[in-house]
Protein backbone atom coordinates (compact mmCIF):
# COMPACT_ATOMS: atom_id res chain seq x y z
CA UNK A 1 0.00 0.00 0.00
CA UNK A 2 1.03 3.33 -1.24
CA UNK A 3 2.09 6.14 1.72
CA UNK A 4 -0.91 8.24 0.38
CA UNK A 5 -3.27 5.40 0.53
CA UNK A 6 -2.34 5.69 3.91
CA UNK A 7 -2.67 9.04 4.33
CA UNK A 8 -6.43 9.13 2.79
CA UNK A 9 -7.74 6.55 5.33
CA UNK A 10 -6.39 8.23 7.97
CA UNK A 11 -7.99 11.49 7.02
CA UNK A 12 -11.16 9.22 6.55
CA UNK A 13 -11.09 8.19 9.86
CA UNK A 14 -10.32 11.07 11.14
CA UNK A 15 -13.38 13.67 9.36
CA UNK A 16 -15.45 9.90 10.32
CA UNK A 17 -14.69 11.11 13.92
CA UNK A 18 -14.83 13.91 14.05
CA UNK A 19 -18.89 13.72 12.52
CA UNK A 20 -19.81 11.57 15.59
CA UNK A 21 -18.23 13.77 17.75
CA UNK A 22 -20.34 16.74 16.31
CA UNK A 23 -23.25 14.57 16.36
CA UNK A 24 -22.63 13.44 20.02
CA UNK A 25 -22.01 17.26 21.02
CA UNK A 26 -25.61 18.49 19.04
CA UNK A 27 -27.27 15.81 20.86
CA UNK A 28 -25.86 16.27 24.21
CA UNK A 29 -26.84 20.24 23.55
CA UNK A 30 -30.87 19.39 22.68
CA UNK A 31 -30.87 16.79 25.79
CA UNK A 32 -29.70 19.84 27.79
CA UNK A 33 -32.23 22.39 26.49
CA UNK A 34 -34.99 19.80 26.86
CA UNK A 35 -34.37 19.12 30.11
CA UNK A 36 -34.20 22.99 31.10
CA UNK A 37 -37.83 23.17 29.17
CA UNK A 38 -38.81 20.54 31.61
CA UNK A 39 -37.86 22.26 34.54
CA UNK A 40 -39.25 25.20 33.85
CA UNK A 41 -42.55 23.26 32.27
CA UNK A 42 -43.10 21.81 35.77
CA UNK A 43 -42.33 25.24 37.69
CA UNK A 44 -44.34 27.15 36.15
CA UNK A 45 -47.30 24.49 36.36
CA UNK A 46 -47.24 23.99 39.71
């Protein structure tokens, strides 16, 4: 295997990642926000 075959997969991997990370991170921010609409759902209710 060629030293820039190499290189591509490990750029691939790397942008592969770096997507879940975003994706964990954008998911992680709506469970936050969600849970903060709860809160204040349930104070303001009762």
């Amino acid at each position: 295997m060629p030293w820039y075959e190499l290189e591509i997969q490990e750029t691939k991997a790397l942008i592969e990642s770096d997507k879940t990370k975003r994706r964990n991170y954008g998911l992680r921010k709506i469970r936050v926000f969600w849970s903060l609409d709860m809160a204040f759902l349930v104070s303001y209710a009762f």
